[in-house]
PDB file of N, CA and C in Angstrom:
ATOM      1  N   UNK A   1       0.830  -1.196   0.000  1.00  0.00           N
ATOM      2  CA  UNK A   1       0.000   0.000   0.000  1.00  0.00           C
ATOM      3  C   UNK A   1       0.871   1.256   0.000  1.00  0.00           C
ATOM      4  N   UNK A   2       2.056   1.321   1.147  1.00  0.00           N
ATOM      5  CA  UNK A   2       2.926   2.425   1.019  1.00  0.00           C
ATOM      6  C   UNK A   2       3.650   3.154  -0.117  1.00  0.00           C
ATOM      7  N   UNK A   3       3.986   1.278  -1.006  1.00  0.00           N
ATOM      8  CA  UNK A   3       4.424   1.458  -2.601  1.00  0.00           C
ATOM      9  C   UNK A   3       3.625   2.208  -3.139  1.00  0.00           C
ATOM     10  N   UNK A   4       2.339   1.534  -3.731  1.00  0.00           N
ATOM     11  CA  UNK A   4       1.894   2.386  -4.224  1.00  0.00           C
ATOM     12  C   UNK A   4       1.179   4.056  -4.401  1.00  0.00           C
ATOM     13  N   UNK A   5       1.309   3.778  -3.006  1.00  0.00           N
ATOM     14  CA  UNK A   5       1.066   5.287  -2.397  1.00  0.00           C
ATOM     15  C   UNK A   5       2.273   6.333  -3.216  1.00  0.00           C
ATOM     16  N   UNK A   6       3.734   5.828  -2.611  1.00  0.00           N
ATOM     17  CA  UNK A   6       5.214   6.455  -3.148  1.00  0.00           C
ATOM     18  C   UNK A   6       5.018   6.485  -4.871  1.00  0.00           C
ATOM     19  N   UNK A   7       4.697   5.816  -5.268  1.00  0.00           N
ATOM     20  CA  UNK A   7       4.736   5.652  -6.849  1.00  0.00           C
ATOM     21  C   UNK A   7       3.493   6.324  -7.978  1.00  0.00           C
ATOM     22  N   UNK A   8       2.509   6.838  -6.537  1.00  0.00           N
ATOM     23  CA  UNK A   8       1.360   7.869  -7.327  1.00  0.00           C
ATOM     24  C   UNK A   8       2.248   9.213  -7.176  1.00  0.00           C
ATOM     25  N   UNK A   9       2.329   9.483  -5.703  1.00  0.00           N
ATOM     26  CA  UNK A   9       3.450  10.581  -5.565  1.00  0.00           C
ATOM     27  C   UNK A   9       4.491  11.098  -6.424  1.00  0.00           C
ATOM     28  N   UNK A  10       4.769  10.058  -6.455  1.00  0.00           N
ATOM     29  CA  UNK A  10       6.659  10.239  -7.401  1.00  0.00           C
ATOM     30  C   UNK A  10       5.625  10.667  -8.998  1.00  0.00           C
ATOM     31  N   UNK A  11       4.435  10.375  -9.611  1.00  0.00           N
ATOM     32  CA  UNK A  11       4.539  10.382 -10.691  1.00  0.00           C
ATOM     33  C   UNK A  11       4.037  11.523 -10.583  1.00  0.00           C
ATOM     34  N   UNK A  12       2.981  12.284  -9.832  1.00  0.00           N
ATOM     35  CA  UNK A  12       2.830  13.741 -10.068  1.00  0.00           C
ATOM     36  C   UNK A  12       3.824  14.530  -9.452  1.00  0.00           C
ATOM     37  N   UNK A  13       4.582  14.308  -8.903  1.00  0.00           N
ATOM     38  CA  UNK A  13       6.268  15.386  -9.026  1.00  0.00           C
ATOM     39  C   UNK A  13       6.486  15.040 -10.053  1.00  0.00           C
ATOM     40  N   UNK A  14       6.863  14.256 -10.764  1.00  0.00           N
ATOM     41  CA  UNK A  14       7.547  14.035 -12.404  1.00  0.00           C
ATOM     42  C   UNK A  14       6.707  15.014 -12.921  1.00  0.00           C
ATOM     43  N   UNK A  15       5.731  14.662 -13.083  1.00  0.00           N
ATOM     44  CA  UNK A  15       4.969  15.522 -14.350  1.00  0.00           C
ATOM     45  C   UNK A  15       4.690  16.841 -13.748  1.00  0.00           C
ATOM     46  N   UNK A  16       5.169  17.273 -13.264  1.00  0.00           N
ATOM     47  CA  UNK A  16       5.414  18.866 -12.940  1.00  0.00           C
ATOM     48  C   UNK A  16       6.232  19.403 -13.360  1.00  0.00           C
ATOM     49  N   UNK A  17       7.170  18.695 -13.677  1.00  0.00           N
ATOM     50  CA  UNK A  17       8.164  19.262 -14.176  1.00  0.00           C
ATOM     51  C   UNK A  17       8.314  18.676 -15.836  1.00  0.00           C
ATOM     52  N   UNK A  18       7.650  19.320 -16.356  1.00  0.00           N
ATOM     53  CA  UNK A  18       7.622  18.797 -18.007  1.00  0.00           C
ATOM     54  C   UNK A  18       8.440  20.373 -18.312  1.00  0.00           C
ATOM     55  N   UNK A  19       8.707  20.203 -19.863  1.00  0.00           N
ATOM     56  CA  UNK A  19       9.369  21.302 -20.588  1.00  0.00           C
ATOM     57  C   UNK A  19       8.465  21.984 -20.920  1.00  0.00           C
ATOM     58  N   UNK A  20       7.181  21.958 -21.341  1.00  0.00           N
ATOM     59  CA  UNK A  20       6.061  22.988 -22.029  1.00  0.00           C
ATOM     60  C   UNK A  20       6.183  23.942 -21.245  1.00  0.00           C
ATOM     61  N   UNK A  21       6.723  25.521 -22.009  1.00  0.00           N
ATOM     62  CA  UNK A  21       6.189  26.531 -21.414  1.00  0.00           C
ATOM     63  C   UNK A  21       5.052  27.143 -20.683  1.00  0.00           C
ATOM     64  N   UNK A  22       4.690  27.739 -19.946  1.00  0.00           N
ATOM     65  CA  UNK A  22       3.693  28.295 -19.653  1.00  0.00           C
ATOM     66  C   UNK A  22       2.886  29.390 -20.172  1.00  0.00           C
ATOM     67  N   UNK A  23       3.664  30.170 -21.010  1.00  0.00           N
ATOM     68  CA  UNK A  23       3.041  30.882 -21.644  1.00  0.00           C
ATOM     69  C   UNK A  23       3.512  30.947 -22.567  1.00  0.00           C
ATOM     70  N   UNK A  24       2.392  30.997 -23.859  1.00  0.00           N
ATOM     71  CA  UNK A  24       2.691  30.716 -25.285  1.00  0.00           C
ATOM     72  C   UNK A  24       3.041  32.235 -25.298  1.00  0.00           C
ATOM     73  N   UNK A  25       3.533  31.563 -27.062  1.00  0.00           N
ATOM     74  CA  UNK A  25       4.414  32.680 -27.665  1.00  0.00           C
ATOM     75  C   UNK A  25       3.863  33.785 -28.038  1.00  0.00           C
ATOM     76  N   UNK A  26       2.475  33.845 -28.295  1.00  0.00           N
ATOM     77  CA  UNK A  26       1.736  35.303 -28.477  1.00  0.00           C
ATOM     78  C   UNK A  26       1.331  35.962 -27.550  1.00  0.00           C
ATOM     79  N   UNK A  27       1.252  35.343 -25.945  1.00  0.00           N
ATOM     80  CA  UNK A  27       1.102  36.296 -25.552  1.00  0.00           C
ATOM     81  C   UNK A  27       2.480  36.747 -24.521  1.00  0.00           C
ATOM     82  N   UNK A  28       3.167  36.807 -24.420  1.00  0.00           N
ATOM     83  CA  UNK A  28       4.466  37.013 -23.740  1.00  0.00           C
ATOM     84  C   UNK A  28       4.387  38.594 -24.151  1.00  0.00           C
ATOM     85  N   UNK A  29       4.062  39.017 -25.143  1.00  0.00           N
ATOM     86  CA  UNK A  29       3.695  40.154 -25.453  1.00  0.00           C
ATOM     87  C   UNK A  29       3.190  41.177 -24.265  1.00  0.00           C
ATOM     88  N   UNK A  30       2.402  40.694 -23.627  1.00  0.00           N
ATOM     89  CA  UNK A  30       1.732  41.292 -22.382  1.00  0.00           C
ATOM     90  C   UNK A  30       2.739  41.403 -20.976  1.00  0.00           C
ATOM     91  N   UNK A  31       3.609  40.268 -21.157  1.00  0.00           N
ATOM     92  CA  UNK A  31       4.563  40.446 -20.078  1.00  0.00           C
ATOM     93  C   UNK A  31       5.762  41.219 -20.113  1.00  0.00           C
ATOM     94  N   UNK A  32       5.972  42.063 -21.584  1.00  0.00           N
ATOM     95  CA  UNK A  32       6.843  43.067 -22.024  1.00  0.00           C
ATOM     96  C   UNK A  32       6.155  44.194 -21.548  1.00  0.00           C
ATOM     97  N   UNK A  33       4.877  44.407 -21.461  1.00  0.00           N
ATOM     98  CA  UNK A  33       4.352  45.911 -21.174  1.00  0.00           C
ATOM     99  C   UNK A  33       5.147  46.746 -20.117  1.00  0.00           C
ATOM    100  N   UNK A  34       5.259  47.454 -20.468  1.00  0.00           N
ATOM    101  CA  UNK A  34       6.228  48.768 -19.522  1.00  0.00           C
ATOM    102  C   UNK A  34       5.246  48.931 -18.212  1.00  0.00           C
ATOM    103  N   UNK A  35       3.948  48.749 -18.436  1.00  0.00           N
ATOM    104  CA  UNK A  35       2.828  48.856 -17.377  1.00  0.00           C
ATOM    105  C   UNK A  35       3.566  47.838 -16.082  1.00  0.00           C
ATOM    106  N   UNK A  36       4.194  46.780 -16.521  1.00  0.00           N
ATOM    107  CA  UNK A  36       4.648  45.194 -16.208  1.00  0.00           C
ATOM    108  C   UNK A  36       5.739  45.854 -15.197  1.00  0.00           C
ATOM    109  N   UNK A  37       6.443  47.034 -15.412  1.00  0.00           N
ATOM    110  CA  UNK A  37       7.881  47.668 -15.158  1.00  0.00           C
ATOM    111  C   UNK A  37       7.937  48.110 -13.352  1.00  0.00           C
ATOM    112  N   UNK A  38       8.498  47.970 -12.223  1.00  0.00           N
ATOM    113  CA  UNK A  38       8.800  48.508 -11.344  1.00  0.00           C
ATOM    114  C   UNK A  38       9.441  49.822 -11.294  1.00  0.00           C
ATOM    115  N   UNK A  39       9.728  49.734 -12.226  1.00  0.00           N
ATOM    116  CA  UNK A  39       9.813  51.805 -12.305  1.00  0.00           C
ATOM    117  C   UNK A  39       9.179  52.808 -13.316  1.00  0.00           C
ATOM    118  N   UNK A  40       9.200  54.170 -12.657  1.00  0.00           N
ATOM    119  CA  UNK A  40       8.310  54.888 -13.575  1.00  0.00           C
ATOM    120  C   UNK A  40       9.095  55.628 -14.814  1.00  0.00           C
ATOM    121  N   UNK A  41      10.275  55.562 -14.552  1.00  0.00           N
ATOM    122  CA  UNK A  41      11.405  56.324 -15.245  1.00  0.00           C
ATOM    123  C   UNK A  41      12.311  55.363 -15.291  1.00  0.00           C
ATOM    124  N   UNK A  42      12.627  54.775 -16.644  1.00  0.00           N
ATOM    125  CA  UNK A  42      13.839  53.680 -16.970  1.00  0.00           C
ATOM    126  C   UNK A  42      15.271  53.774 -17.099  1.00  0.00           C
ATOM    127  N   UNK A  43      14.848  55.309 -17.416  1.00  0.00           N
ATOM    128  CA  UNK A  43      16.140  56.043 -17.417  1.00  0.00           C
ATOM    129  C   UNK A  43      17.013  56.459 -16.165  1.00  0.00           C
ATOM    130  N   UNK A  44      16.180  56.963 -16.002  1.00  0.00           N
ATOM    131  CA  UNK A  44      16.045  57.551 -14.208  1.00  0.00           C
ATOM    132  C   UNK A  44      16.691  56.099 -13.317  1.00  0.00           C
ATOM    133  N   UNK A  45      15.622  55.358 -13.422  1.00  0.00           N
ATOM    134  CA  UNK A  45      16.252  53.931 -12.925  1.00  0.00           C
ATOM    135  C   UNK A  45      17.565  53.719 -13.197  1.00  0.00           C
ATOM    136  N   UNK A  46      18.126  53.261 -14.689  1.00  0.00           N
ATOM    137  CA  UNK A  46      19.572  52.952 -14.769  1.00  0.00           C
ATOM    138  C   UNK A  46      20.556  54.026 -14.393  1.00  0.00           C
ATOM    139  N   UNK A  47      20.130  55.053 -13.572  1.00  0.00           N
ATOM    140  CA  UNK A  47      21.091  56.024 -13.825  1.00  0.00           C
ATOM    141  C   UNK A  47      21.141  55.950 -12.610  1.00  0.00           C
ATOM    142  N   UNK A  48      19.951  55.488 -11.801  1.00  0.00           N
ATOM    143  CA  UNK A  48      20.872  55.162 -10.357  1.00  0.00           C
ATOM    144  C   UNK A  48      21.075  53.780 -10.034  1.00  0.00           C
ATOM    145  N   UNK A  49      20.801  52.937 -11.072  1.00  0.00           N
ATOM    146  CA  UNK A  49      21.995  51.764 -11.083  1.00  0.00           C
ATOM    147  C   UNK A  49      22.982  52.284 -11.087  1.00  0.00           C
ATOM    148  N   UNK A  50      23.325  52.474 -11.767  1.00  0.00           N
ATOM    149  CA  UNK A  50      24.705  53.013 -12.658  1.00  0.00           C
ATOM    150  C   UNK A  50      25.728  53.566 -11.163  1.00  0.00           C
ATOM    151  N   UNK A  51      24.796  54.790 -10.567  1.00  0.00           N
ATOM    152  CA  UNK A  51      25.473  55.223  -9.301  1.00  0.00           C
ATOM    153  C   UNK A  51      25.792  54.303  -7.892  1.00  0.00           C
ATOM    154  N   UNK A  52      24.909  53.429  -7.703  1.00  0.00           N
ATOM    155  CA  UNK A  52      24.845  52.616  -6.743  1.00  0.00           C
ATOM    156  C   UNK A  52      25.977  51.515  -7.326  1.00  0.00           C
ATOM    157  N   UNK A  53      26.159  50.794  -8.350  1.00  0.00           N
ATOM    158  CA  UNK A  53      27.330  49.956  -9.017  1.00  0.00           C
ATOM    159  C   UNK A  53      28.711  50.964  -8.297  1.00  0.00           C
ATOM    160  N   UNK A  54      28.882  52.331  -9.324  1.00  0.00           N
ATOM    161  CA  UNK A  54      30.065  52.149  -8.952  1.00  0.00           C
ATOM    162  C   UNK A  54      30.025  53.240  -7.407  1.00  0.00           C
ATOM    163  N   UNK A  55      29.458  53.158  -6.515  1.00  0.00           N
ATOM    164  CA  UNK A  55      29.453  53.209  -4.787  1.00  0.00           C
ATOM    165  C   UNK A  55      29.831  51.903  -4.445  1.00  0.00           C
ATOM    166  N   UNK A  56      29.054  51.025  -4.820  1.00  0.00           N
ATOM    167  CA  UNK A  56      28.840  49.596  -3.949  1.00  0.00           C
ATOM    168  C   UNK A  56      30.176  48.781  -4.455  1.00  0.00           C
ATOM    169  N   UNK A  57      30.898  49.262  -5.339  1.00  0.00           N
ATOM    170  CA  UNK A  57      32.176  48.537  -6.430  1.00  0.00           C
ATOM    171  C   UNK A  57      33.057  47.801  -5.201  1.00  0.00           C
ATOM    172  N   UNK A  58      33.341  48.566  -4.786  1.00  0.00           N
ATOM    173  CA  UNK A  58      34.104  48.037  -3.717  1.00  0.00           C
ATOM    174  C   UNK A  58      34.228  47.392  -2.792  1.00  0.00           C
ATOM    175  N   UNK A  59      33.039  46.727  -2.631  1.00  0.00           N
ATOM    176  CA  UNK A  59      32.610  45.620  -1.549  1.00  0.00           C
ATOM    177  C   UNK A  59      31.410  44.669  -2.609  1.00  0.00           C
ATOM    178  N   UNK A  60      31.524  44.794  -3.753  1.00  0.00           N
ATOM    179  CA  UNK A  60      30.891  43.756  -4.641  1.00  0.00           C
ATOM    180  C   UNK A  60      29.400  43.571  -4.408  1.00  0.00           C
ATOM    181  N   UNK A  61      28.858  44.934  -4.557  1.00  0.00           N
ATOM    182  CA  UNK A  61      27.569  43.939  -3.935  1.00  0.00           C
ATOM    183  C   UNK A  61      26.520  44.225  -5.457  1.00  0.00           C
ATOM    184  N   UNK A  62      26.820  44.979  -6.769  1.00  0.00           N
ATOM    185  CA  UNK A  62      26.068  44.482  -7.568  1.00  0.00           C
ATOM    186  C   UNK A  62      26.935  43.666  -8.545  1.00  0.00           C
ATOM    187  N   UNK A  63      27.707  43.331  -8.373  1.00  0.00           N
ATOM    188  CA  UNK A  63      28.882  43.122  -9.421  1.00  0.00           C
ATOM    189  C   UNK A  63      29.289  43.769 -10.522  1.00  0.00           C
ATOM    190  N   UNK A  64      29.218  45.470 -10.283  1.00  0.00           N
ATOM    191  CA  UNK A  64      29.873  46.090 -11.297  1.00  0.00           C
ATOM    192  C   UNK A  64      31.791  46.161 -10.469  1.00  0.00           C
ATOM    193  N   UNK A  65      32.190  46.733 -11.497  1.00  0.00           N
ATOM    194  CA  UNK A  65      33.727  47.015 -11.412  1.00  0.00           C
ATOM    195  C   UNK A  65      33.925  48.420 -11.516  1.00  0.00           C
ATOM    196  N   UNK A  66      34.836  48.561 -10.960  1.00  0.00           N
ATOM    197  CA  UNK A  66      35.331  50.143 -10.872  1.00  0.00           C
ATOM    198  C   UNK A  66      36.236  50.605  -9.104  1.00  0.00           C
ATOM    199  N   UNK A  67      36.496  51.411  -8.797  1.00  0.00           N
ATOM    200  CA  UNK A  67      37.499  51.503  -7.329  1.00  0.00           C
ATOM    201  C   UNK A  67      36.329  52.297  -6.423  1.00  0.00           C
ATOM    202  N   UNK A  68      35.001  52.720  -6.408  1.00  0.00           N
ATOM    203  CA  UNK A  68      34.188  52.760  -5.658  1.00  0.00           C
ATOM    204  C   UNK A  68      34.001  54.431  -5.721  1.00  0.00           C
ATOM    205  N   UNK A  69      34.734  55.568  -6.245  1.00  0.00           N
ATOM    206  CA  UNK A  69      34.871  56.625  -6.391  1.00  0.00           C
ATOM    207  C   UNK A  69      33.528  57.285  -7.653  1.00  0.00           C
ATOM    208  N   UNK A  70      32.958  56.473  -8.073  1.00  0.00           N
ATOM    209  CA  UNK A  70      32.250  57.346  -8.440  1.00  0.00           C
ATOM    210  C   UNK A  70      32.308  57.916 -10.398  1.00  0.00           C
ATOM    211  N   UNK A  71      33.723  58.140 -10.600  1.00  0.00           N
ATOM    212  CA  UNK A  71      34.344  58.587 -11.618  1.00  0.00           C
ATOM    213  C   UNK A  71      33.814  57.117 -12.685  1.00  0.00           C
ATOM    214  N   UNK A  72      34.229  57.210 -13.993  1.00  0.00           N
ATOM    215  CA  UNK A  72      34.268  56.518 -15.118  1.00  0.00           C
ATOM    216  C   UNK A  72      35.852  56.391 -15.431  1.00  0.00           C
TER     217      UNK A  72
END
């Protein structure tokens, strides 16, 4: 009984994990929307990536490179 118990189990974990995407290819479209975006300004955004990289350079914490000063 335990067997077969283990061997219903084991087969729906298997099939959870199949390759079929989840979302087809037409609509992925919807998951590009800028609406989709955590920021309101993209620009704005990378530009304080950009500042926080090279601050944080020096103790690695986004993995940009640079000596932590700020400069290019």
């Amino acid at each position: 009984m335990a067997r077969a118990f283990f061997l219903i189990c084991a087969a729906a974990f298997v099939s959870g994990c199949t390759a079929t995407p989840w979302v087809a290819p037409y609509e992925r479209q919807y998951l590009a929307d800028p609406i989709m975006s955590f920021e309101q300004h993209p620009v704005a955004a990378r530009y304080m990536n950009h500042v926080y990289e090279a601050r944080e350079a020096a103790r690695g914490a986004e993995g940009g490179s640079g000596g932590g000063c700020g400069c290019n």
